[in-house]
C-alpha atoms as a PDB file:
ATOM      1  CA  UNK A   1      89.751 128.009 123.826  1.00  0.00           C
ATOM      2  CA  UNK A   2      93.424 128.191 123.205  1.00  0.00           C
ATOM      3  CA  UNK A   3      93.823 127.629 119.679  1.00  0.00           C
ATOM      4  CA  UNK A   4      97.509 127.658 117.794  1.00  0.00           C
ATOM      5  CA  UNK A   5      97.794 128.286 113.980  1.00  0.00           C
ATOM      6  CA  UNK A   6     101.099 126.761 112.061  1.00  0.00           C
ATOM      7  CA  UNK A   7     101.404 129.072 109.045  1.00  0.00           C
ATOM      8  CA  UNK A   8     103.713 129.640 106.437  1.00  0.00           C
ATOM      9  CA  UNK A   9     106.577 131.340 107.085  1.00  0.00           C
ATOM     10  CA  UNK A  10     106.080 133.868 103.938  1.00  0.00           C
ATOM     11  CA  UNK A  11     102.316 133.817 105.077  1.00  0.00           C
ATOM     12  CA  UNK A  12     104.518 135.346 109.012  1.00  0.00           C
ATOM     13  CA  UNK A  13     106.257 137.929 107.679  1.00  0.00           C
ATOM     14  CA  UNK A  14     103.001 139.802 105.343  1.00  0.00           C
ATOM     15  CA  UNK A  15     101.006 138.863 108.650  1.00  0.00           C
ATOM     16  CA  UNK A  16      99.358 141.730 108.916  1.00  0.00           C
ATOM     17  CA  UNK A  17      96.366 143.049 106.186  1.00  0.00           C
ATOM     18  CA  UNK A  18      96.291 139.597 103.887  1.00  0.00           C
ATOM     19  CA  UNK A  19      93.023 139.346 103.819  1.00  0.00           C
ATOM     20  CA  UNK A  20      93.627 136.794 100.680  1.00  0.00           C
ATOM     21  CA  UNK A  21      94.590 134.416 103.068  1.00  0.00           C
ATOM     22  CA  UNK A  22      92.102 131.732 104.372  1.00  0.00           C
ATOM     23  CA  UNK A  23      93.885 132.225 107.645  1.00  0.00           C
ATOM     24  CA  UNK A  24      93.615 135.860 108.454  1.00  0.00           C
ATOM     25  CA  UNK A  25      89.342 135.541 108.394  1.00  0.00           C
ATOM     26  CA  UNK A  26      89.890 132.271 110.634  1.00  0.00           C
ATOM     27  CA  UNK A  27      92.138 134.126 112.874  1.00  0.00           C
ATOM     28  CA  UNK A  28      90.064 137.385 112.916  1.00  0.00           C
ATOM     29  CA  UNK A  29      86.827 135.434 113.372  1.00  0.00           C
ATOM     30  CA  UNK A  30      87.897 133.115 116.035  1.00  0.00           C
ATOM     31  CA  UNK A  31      89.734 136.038 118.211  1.00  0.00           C
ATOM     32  CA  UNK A  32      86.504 137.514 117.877  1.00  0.00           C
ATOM     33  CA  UNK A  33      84.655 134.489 119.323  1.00  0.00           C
ATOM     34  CA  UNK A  34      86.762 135.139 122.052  1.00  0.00           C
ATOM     35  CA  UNK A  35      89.175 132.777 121.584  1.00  0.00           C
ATOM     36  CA  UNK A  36      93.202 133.021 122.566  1.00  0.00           C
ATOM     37  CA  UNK A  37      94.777 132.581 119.334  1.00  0.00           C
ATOM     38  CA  UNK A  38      98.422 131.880 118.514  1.00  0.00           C
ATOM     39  CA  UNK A  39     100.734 131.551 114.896  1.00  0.00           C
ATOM     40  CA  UNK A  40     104.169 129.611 114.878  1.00  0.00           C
ATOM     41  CA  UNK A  41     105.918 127.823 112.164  1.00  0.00           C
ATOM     42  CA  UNK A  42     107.167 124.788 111.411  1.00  0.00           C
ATOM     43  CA  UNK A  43     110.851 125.890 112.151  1.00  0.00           C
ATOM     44  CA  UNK A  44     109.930 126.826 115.843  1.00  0.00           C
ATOM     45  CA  UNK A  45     108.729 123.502 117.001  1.00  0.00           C
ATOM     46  CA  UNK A  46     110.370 121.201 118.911  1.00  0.00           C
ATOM     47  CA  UNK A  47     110.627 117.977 121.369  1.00  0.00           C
ATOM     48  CA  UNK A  48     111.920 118.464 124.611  1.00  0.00           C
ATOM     49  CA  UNK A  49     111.739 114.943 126.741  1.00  0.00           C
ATOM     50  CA  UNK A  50     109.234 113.665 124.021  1.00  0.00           C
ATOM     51  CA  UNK A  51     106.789 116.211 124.878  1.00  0.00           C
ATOM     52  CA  UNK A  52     105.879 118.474 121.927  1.00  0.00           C
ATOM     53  CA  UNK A  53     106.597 122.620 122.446  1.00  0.00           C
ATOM     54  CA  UNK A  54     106.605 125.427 120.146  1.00  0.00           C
ATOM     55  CA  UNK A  55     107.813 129.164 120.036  1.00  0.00           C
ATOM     56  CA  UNK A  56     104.768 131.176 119.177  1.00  0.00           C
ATOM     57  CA  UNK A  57     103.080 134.275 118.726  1.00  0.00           C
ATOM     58  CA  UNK A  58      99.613 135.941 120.747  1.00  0.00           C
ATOM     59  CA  UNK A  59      97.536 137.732 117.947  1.00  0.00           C
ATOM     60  CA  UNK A  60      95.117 140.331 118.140  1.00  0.00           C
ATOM     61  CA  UNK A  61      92.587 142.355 116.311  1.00  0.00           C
ATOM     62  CA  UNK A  62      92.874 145.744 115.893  1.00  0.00           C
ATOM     63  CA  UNK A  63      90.356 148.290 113.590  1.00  0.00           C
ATOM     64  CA  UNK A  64      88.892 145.082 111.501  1.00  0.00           C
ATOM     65  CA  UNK A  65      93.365 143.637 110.923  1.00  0.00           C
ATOM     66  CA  UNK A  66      95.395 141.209 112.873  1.00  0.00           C
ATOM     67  CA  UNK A  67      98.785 141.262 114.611  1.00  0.00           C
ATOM     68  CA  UNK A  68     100.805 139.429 116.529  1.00  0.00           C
ATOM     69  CA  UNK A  69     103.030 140.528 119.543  1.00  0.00           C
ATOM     70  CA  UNK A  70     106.544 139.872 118.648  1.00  0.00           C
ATOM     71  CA  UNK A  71     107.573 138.896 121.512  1.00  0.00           C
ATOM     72  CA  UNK A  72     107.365 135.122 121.078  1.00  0.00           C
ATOM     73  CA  UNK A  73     106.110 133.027 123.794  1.00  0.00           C
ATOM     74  CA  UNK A  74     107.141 129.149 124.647  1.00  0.00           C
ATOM     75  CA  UNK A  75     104.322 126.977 125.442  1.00  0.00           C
ATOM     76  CA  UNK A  76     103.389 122.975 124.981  1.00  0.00           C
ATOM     77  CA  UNK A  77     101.255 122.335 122.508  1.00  0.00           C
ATOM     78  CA  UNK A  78      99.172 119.911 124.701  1.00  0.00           C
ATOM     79  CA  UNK A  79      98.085 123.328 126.607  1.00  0.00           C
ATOM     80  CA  UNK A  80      96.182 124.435 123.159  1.00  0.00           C
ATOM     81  CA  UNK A  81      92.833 122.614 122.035  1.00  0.00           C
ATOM     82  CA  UNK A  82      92.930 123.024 119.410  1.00  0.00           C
ATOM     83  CA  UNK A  83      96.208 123.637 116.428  1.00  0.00           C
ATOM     84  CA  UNK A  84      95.046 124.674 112.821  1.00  0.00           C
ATOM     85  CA  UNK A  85      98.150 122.804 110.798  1.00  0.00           C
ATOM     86  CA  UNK A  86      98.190 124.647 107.359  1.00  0.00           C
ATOM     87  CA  UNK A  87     101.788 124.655 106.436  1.00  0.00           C
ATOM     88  CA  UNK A  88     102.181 125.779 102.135  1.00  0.00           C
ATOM     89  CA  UNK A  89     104.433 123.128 100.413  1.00  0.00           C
ATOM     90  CA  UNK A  90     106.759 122.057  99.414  1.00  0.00           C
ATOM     91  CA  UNK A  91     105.973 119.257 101.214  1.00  0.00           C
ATOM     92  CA  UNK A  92     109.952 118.128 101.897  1.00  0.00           C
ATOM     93  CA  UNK A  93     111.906 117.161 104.614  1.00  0.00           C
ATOM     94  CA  UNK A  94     111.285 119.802 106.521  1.00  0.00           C
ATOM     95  CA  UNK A  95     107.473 119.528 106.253  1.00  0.00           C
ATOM     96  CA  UNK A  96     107.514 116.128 106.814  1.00  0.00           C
ATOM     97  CA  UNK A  97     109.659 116.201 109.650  1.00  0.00           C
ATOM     98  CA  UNK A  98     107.233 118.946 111.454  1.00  0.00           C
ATOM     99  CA  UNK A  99     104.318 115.959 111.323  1.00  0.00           C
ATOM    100  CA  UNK A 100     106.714 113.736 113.286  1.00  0.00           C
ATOM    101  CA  UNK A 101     106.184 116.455 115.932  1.00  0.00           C
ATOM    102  CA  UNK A 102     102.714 115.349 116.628  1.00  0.00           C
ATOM    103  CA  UNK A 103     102.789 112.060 116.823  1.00  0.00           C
ATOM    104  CA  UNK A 104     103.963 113.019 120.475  1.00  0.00           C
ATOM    105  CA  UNK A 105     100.953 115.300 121.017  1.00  0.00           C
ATOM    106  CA  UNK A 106      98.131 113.583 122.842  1.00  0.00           C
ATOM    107  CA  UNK A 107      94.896 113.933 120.705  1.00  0.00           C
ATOM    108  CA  UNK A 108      93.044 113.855 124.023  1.00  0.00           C
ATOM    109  CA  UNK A 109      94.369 116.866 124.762  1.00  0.00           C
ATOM    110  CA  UNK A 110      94.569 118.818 121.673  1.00  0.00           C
ATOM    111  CA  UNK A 111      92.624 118.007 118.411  1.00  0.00           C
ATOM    112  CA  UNK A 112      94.737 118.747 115.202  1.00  0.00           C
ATOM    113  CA  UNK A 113      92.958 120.172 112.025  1.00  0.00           C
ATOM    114  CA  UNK A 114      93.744 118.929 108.964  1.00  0.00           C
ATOM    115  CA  UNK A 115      95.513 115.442 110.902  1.00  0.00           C
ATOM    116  CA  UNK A 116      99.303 116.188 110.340  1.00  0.00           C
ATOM    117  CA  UNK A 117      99.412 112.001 109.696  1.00  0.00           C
ATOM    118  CA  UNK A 118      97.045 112.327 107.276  1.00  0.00           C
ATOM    119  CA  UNK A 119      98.798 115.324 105.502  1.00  0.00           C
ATOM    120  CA  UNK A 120     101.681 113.229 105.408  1.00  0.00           C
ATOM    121  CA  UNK A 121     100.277 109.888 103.679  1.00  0.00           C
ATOM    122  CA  UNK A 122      97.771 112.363 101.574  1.00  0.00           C
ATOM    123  CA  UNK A 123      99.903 113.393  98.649  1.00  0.00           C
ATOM    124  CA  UNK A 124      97.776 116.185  96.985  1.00  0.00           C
ATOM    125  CA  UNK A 125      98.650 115.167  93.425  1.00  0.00           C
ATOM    126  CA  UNK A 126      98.935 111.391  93.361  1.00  0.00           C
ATOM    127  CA  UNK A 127      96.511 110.152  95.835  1.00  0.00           C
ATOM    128  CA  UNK A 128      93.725 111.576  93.410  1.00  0.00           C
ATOM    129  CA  UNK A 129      94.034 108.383  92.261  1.00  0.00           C
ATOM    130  CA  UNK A 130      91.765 107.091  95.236  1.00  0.00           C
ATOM    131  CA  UNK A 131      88.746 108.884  93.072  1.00  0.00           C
ATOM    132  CA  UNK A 132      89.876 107.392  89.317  1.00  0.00           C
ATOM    133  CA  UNK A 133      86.865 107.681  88.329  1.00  0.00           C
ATOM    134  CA  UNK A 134      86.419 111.011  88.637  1.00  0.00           C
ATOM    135  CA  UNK A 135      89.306 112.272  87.309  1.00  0.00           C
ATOM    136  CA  UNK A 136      91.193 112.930  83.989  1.00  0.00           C
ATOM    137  CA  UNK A 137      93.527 109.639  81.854  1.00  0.00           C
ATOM    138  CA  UNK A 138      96.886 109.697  83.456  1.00  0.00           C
ATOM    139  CA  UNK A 139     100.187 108.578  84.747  1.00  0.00           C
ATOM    140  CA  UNK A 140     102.553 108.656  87.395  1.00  0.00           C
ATOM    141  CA  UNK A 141     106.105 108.130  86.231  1.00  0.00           C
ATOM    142  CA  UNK A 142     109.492 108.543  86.236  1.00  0.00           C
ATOM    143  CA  UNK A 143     110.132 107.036  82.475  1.00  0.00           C
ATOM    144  CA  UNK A 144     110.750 109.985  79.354  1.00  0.00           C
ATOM    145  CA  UNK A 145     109.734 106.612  77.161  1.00  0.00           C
ATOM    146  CA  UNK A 146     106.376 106.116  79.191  1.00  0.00           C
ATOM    147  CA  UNK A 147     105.396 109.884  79.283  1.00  0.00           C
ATOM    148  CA  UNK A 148     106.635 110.008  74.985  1.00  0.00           C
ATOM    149  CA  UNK A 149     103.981 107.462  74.586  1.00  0.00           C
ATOM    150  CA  UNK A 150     101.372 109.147  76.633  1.00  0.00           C
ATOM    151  CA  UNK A 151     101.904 111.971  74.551  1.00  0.00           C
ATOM    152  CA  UNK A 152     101.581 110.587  71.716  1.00  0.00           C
ATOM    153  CA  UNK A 153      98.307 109.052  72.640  1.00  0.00           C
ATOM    154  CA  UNK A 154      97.161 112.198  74.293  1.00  0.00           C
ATOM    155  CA  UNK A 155      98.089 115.051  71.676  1.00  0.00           C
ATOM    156  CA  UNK A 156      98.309 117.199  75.005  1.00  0.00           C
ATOM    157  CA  UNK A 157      99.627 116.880  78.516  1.00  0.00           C
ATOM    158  CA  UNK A 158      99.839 118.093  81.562  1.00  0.00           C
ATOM    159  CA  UNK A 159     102.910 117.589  84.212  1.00  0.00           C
ATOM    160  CA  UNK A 160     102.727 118.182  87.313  1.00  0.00           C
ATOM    161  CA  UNK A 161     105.963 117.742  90.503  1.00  0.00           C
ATOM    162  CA  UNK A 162     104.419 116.067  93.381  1.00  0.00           C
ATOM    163  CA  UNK A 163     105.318 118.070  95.898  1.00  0.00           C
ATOM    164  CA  UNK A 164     103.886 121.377  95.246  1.00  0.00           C
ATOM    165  CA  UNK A 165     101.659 124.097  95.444  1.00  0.00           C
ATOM    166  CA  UNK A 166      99.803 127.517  93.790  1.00  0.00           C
ATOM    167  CA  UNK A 167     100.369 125.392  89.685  1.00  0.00           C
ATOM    168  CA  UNK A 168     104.612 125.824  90.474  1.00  0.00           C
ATOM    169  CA  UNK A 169     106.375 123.894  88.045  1.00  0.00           C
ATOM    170  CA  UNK A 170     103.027 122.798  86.484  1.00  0.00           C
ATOM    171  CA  UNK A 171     103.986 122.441  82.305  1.00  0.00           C
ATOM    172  CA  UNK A 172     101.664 122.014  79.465  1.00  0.00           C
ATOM    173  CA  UNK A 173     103.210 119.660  76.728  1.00  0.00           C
ATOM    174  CA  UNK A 174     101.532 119.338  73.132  1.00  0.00           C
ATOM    175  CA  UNK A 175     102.455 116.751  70.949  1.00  0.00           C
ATOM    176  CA  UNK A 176     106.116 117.954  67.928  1.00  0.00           C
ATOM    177  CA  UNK A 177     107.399 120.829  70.877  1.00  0.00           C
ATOM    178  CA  UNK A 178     110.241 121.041  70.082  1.00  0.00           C
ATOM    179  CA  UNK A 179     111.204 121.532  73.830  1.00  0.00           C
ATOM    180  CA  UNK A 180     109.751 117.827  74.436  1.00  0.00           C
ATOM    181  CA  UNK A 181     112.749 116.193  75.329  1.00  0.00           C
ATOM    182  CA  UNK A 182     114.039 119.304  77.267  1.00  0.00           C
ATOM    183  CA  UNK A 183     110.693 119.436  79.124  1.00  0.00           C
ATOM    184  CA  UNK A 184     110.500 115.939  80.246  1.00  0.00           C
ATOM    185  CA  UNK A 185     114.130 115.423  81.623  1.00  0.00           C
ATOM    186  CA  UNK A 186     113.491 118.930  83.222  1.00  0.00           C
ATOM    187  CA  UNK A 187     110.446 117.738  84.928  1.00  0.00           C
ATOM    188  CA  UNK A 188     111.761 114.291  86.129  1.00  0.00           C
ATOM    189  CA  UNK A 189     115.290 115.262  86.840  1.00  0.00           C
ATOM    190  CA  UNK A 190     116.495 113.146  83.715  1.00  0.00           C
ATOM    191  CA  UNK A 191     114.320 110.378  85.012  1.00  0.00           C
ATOM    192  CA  UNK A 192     115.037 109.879  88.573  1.00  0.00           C
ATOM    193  CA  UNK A 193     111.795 112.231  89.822  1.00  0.00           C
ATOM    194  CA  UNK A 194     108.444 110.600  89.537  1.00  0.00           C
ATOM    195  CA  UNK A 195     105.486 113.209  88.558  1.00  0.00           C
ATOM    196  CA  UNK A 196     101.874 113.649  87.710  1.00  0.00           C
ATOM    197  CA  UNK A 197     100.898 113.365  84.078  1.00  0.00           C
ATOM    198  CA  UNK A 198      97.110 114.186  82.942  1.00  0.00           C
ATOM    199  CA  UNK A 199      95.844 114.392  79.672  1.00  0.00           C
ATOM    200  CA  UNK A 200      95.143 118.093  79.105  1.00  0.00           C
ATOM    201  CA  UNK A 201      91.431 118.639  78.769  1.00  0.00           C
ATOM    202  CA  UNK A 202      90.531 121.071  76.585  1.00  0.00           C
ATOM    203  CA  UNK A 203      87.930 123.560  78.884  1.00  0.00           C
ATOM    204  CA  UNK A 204      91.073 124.546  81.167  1.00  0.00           C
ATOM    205  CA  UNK A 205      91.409 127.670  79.032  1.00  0.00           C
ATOM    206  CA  UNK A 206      88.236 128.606  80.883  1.00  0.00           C
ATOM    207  CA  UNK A 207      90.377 127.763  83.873  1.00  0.00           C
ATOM    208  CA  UNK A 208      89.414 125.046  87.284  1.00  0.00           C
ATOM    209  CA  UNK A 209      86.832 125.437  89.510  1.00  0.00           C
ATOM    210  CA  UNK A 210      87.628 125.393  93.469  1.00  0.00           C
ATOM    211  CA  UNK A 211      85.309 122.982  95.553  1.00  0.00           C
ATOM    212  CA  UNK A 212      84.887 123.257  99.155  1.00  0.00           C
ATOM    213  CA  UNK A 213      84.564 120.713 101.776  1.00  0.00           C
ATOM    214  CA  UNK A 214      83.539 121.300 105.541  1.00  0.00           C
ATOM    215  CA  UNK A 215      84.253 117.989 107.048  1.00  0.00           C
ATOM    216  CA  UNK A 216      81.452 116.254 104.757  1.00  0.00           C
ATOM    217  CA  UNK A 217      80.019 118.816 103.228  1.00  0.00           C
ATOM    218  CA  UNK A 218      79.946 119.887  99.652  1.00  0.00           C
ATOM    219  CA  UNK A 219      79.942 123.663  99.633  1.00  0.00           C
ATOM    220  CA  UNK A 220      77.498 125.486  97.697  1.00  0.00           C
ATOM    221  CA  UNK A 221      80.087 128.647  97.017  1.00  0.00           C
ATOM    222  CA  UNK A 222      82.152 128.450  94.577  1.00  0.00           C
ATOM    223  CA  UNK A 223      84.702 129.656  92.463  1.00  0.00           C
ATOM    224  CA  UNK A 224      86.311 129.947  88.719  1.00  0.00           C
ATOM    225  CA  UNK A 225      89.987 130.454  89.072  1.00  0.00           C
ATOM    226  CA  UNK A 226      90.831 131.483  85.591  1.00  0.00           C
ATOM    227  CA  UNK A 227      94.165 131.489  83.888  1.00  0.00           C
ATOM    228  CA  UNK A 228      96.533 133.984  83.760  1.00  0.00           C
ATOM    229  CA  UNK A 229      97.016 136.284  80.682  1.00  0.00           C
ATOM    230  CA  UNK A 230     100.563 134.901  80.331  1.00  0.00           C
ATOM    231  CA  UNK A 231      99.856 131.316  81.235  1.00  0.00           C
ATOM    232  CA  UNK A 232      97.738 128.281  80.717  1.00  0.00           C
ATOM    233  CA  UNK A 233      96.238 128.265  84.253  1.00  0.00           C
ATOM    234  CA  UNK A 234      95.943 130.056  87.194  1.00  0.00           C
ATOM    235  CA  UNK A 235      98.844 131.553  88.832  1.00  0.00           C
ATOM    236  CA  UNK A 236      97.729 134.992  90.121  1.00  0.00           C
ATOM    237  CA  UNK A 237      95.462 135.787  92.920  1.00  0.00           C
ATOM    238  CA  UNK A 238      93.756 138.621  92.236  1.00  0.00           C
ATOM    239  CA  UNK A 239      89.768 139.647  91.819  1.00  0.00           C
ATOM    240  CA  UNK A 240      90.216 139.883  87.803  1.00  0.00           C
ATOM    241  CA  UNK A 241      91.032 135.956  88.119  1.00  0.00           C
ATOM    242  CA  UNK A 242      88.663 135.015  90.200  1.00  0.00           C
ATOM    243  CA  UNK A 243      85.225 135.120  89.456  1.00  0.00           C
ATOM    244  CA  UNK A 244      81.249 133.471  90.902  1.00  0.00           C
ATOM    245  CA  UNK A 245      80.850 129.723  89.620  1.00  0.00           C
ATOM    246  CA  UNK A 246      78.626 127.079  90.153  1.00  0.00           C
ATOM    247  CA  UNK A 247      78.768 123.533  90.727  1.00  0.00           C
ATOM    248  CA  UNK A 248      76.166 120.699  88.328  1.00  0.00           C
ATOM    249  CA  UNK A 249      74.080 118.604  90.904  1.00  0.00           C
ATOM    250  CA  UNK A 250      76.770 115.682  89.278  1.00  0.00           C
ATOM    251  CA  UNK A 251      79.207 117.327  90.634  1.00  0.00           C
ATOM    252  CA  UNK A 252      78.107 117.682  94.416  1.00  0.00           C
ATOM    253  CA  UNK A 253      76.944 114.423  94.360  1.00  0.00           C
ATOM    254  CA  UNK A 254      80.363 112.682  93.185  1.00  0.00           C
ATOM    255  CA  UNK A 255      82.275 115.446  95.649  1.00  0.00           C
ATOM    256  CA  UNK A 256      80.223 113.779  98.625  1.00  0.00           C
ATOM    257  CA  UNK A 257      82.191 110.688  98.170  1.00  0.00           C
ATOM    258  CA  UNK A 258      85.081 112.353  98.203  1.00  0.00           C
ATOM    259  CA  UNK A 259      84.163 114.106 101.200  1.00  0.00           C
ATOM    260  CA  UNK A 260      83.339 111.323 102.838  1.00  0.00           C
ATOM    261  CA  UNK A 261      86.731 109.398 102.244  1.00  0.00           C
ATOM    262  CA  UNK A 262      88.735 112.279 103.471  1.00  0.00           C
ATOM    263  CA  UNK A 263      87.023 112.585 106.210  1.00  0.00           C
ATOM    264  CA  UNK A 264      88.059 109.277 107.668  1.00  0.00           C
ATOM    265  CA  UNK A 265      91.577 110.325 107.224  1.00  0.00           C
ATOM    266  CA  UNK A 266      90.921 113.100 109.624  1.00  0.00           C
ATOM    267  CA  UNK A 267      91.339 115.404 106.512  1.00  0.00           C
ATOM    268  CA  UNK A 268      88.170 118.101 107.315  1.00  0.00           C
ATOM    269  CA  UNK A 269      89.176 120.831 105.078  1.00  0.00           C
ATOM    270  CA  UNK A 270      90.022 120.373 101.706  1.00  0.00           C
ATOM    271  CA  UNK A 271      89.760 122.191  98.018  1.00  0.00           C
ATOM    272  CA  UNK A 272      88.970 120.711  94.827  1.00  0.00           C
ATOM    273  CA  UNK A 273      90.462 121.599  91.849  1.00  0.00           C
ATOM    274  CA  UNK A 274      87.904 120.447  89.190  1.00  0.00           C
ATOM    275  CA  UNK A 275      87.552 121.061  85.202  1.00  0.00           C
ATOM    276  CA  UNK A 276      84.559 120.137  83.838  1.00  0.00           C
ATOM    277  CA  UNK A 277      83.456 117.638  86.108  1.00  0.00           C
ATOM    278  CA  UNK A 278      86.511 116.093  86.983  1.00  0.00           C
ATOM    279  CA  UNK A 279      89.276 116.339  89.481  1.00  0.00           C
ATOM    280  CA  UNK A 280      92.502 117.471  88.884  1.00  0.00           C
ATOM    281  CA  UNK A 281      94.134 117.901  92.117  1.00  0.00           C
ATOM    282  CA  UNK A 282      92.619 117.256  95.880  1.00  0.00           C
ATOM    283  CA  UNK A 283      94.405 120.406  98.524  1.00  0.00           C
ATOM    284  CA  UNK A 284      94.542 119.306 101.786  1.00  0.00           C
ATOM    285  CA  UNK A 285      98.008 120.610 103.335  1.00  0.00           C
ATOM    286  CA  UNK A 286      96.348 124.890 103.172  1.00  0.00           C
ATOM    287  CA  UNK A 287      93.683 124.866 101.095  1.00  0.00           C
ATOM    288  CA  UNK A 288      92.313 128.314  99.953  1.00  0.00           C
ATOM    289  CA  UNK A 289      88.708 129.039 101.057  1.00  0.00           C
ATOM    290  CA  UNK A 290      88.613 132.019  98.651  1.00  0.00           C
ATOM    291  CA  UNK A 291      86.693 133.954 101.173  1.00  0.00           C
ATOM    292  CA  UNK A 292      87.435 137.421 100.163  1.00  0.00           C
ATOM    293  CA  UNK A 293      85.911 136.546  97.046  1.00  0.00           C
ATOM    294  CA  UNK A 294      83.160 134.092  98.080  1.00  0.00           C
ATOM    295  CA  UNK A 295      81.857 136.612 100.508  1.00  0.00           C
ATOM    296  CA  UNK A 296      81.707 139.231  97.951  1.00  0.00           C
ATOM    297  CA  UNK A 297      79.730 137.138  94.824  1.00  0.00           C
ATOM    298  CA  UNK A 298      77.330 135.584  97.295  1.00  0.00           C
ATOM    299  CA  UNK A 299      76.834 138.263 100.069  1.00  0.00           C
ATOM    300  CA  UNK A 300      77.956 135.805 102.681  1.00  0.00           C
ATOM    301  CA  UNK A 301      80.265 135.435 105.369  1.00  0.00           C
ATOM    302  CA  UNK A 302      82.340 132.428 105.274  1.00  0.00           C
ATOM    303  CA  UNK A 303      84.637 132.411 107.476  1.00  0.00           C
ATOM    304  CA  UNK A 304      81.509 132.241 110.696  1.00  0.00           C
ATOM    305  CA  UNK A 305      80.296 129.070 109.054  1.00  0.00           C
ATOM    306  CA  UNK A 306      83.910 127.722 108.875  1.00  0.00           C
ATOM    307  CA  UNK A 307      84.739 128.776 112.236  1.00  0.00           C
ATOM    308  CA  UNK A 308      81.445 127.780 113.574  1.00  0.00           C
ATOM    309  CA  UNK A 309      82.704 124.142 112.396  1.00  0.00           C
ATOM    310  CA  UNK A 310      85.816 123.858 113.850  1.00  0.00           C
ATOM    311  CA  UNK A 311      85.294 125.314 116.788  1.00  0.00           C
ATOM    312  CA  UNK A 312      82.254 122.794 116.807  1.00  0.00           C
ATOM    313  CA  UNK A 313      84.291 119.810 115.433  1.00  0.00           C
ATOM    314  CA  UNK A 314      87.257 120.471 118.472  1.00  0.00           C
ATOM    315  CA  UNK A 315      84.452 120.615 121.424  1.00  0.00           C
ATOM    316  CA  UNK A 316      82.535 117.318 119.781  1.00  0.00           C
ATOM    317  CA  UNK A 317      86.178 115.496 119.827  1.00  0.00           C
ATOM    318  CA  UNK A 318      87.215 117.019 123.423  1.00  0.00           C
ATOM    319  CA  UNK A 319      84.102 115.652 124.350  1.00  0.00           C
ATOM    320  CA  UNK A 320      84.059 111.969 122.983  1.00  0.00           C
ATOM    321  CA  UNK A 321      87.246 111.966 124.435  1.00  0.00           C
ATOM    322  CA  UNK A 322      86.263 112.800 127.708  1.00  0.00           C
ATOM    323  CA  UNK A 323      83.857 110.093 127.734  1.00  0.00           C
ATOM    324  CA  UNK A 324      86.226 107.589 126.575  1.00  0.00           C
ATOM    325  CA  UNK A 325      88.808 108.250 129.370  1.00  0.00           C
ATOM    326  CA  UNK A 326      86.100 108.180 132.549  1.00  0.00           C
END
């Protein structure tokens, strides 16, 4: 199969040996399924004639690491199977704009994993809201007078931009700061900039756990990303951080519906962000699997069974879609 990653551009230039990256075991793993595997970036797509190309790179493995030939190579995407789209936010202009690219790529052709549509009407922060239930009291908002009052219900906040990713720009608010007023016109550019505001729940100092979907399935590995020695949540990715968790049969039973929703968007892999029982943010643009550190507290290998799905999920869809066009 001819399979084409997009990746962050940081994610390009460390390429090689970043094994904390969900893509480098997906890569490795499906190179060594035999697979013909390229990388690009959002900046080296195009349109030519309304046909969808991109400047990429071939990878290889080499002594258990990846490369990539720098010599960059011009193909359609319609002559892939399958593209992995896992561009990092920000999710700007620039993002957006690369999702406009495939609406001109025939999903006959080539099935696209996580649905760059989906990606694009799936904001990671406010569309939590589909699942109210399940997650913390809050607000979306623009308004210093609305958030005041929330805080002043709430004791302790959370705020959160909308656009990003890895807890950037995240701020914890408690009720008499003295930075209030300087923290809330910061956040919402004096009031023009609508953001995310939770009630902070009190077990975060013992950080979030990260849930796991595969298409609808509820992961049974798990992890506690804890928070940083000089912050209030996670922010560094490293094994001292990151440490074996489990998830309450509540839990997997209330992540199956969430599961289930996404998957109708065409959204098939996607990380929970969860604090005692209840979601705080849904990642669906690059979601970390964690597998460095999955693999090593529960003696598996992830990335096979990951692989093993996607390259599953692209035949079953090539196939359906054979069907439908004889």
């Amino acid at each position: 199969m001819n399979i084409l990653f997009i990746i962050d551009r940081i994610e390009l230039k460390y390429f090689e040996f970043n094994n904390l990256v969900t893509n480098f075991w997906l890569i490795r793993e499906m190179l060594r399924e035999n697979n013909r595997v390229f990388i690009t970036t959002i900046d080296k797509l195009s349109l030519v004639e309304a046909e969808a190309y991109t400047h990429c790179y071939h990878t290889f493995e080499k002594n258990g690491n990846i490369f990539y030939d720098k010599q960059d190579i011009h193909k359609k995407i319609e002559d892939f199977q399958l593209v992995m789209f896992r561009q990092d936010p920000p999710v700007d202009m620039d993002y957006i704009n690369s999702t406009y690219i495939f609406d001109f790529v025939d999903r006959r052709k080539t099935f696209v994993m996580n649905e760059p549509r989906a990606i694009r009407d799936f904001n990671e922060k406010l569309h939590t809201l589909e699942f109210l239930e399940l997650m913390p009291e809050n607000i979306v908002t623009s308004s210093k007078s609305d958030i005041m009052e929330f805080l002043d219900k709430n004791e302790e906040i959370v705020l959160k931009p909308l656009n990003r990713c890895f807890g950037a720009g995240v701020m914890c608010l408690k009720k008499g700061d003295k930075n209030t007023a300087a923290i809330i016109n910061t956040m919402t550019n004096n009031g023009s900039t609508l953001v995310m505001v939770q009630k902070y729940i009190e077990k975060a100092r013992f950080g979030d756990k990260r849930v796991l979907f595969l298409g609808e399935k509820v992961l049974d590995y798990c992890v506690q990303k804890l928070p940083s020695n000089d912050d209030f949540k996670f922010n560094e990715h490293c094994d001292a951080n990151i440490i074996k968790a489990e998830l309450t049969g509540a839990e997997k039973e209330n992540f199956k519906t969430v599961a289930g929703e996404l998957n109708k968007l065409g959204i098939y892999l996607a990380g929970l962000d969860v604090i005692d029982g209840q979601i705080i943010e849904i990642n669906v643009t690059s979601p970390c699997y964690f597998i460095k550190e999955i693999n090593t507290h529960f003696g598996c290998e992830l990335e096979k069974e990951m692989t093993n799905f996607i390259l599953s999920k692209a035949k079953t869809i090539q196939l359906e879609n054979c069907i439908s066009i004889s």
